[in-house]
Protein backbone atom coordinates (compact mmCIF):
# COMPACT_ATOMS: atom_id res chain seq x y z
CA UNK A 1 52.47 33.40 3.57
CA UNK A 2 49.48 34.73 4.90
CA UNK A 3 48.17 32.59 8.48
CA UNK A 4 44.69 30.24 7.74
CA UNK A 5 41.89 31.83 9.07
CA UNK A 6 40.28 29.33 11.96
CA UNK A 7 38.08 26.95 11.06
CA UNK A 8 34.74 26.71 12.61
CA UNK A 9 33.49 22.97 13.39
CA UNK A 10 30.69 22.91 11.20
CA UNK A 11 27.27 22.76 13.90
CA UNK A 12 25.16 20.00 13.49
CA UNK A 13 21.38 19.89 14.25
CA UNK A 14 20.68 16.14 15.80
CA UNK A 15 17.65 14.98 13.79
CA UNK A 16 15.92 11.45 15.33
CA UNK A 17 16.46 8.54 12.80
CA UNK A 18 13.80 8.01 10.41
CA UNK A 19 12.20 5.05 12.54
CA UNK A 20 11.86 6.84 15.19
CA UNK A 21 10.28 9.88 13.02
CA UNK A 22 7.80 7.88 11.68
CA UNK A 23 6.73 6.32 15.03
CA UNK A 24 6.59 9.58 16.62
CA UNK A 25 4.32 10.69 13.78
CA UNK A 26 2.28 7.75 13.96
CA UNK A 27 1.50 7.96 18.08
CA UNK A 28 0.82 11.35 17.72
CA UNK A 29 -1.85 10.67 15.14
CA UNK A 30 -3.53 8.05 17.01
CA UNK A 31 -3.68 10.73 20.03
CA UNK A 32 -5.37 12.50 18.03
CA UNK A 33 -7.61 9.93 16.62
CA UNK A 34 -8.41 8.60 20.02
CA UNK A 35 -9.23 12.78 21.26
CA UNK A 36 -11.38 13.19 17.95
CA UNK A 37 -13.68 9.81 18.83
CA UNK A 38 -13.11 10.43 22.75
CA UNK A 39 -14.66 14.55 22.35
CA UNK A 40 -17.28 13.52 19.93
CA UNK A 41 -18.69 10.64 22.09
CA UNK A 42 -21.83 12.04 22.60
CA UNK A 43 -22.77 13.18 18.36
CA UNK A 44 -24.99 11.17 16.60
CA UNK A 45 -25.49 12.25 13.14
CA UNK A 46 -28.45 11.32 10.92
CA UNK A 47 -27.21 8.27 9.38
CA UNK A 48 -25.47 7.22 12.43
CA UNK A 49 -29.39 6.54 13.86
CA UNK A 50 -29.91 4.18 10.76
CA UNK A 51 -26.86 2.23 11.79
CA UNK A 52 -27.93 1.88 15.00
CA UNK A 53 -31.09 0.74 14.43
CA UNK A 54 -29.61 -1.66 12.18
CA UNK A 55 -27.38 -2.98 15.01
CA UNK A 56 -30.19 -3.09 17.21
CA UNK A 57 -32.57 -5.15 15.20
CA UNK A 58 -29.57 -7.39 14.07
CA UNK A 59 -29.06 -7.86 17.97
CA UNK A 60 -33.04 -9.13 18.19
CA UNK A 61 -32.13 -11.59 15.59
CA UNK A 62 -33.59 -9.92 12.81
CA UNK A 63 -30.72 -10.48 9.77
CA UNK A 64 -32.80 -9.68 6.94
CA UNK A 65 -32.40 -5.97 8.06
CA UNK A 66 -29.36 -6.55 6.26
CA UNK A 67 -31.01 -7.17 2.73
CA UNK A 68 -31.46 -3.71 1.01
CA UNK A 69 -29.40 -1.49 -1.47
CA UNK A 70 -28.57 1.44 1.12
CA UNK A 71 -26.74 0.81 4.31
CA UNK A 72 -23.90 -1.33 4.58
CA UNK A 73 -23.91 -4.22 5.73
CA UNK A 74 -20.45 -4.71 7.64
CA UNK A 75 -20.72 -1.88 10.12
CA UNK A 76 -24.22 -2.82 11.23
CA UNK A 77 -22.78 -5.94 12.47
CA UNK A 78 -19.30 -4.71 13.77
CA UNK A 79 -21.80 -2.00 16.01
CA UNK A 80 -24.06 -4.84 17.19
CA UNK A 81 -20.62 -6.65 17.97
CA UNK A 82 -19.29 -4.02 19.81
CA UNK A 83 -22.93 -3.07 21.49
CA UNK A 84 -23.01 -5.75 23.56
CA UNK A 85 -21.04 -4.50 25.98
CA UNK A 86 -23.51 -1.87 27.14
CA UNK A 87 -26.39 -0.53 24.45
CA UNK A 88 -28.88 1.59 26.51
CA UNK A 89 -28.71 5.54 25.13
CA UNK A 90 -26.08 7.14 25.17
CA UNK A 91 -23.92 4.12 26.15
CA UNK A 92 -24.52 3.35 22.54
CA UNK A 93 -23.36 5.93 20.89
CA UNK A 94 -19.94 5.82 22.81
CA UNK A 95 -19.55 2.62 21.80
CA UNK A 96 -20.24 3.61 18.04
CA UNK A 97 -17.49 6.25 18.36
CA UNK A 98 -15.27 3.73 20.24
CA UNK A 99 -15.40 1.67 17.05
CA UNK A 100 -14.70 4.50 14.93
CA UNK A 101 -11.38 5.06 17.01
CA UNK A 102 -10.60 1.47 16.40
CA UNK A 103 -11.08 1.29 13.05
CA UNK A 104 -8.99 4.66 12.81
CA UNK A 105 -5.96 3.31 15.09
CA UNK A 106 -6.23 0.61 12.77
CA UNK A 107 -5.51 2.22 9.77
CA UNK A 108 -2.37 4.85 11.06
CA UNK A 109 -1.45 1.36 12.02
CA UNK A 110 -1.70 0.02 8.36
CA UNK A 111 0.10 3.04 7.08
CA UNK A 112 2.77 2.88 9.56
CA UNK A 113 4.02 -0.33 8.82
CA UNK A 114 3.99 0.17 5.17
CA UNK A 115 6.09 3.59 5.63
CA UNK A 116 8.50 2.25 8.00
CA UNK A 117 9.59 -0.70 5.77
CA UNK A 118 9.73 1.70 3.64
CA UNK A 119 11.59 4.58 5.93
CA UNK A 120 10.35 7.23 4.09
CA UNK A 121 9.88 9.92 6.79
CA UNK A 122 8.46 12.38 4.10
CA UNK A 123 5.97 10.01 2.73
CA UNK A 124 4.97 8.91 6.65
CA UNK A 125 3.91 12.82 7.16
CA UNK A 126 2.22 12.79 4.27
CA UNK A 127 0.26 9.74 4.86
CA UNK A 128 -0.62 11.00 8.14
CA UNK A 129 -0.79 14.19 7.69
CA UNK A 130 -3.38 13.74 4.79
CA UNK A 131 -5.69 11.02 6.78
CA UNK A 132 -6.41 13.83 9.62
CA UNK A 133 -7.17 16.31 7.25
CA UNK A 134 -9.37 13.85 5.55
CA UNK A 135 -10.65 12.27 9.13
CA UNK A 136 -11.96 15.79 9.58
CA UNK A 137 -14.03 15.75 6.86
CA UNK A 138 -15.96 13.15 4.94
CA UNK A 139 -14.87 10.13 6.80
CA UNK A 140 -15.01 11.68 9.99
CA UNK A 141 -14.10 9.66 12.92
CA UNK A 142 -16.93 11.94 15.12
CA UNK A 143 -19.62 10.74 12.92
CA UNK A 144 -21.38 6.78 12.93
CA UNK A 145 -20.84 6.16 9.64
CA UNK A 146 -18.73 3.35 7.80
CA UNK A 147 -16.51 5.48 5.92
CA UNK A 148 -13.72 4.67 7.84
CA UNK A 149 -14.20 1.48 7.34
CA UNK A 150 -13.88 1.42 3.67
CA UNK A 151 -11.19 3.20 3.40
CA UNK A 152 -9.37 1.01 5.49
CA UNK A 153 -10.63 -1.65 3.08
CA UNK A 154 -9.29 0.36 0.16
CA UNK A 155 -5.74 0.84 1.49
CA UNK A 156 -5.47 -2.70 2.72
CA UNK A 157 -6.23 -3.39 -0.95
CA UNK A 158 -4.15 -1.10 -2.84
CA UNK A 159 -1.16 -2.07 0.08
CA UNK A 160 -2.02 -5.71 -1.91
CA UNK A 161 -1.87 -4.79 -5.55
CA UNK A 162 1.56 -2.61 -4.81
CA UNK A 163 3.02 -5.86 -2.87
CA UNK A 164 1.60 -8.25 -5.76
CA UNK A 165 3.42 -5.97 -8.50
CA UNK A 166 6.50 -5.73 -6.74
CA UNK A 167 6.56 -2.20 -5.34
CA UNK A 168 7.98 -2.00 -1.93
């Protein structure tokens, strides 16, 4: 009978666990959230004066700023929260983007737990992968504007419906 050719041991390529995938992918996001707000610290766009001046004038007191059908209302109130630190200049508008980071961080922080439990490393690239792109563009974390905000509203929302209909 003819010998068995040797058998190679089959190599194996160590991949981290999921968990750890995901985290890794989630810190490296914020990183990058946190560079984005901390090299943009000194932009203020157009609408980002508006807000401001909102902020400011609730700070004096003056709530009915609130009352009209074009800014929102929330992030006015957040920046005059958050400006009271420190609101002279340029001091200000650090602040703003400090905010935006927050908010940010806080929604790679939403999406990570809701990938996690669900271990999906695929989806948790995706997720990320897709709010940096995004970040970069309309809802830009460089720019003082509530968009970040709301969609941090939206996917604590939809998060709610998929929980209340049973999807993990």
């Amino acid at each position: 009978p003819a010998a068995a050719a040797p058998t190679q041991p089959a190599r194996s390529i160590w991949r981290p666990p999921a968990p750890l995938t995901i985290d890794i992918a989630a810190g490296v996001t914020i990183l990058l959230c946190i560079a984005l707000a901390w090299f943009s610290r000194g932009n203020l766009n157009v609408d980002g004066v508006s807000y401001l001046d909102l902020a400011g004038r609730i700070r004096a007191g003056d709530w009915s700023a609130l009352v009209q059908g074009y800014w929102s209302p929330l992030y006015p109130v957040l920046l005059a929260l958050v400006l009271a630190v420190g609101s002279s200049g340029s001091a200000a508008i650090a602040i703003a983007h400090a905010l935006n980071a927050a908010i940010a961080i806080t929604l790679v922080v939403v999406l990570w737990r809701w990938v996690r439990q669900r271990g999906d490393v695929g989806l948790a690239l995706f997720a990320f992968t897709a709010f940096l792109v995004a970040s970069a563009r309309t809802p830009r974390i460089d720019a003082v504007t509530p968009d970040l905000l709301l969609i941090l509203v939206l996917v604590l929302m939809g998060l709610e419906l998929m929980r209340a209909q049973g999807w993990r």
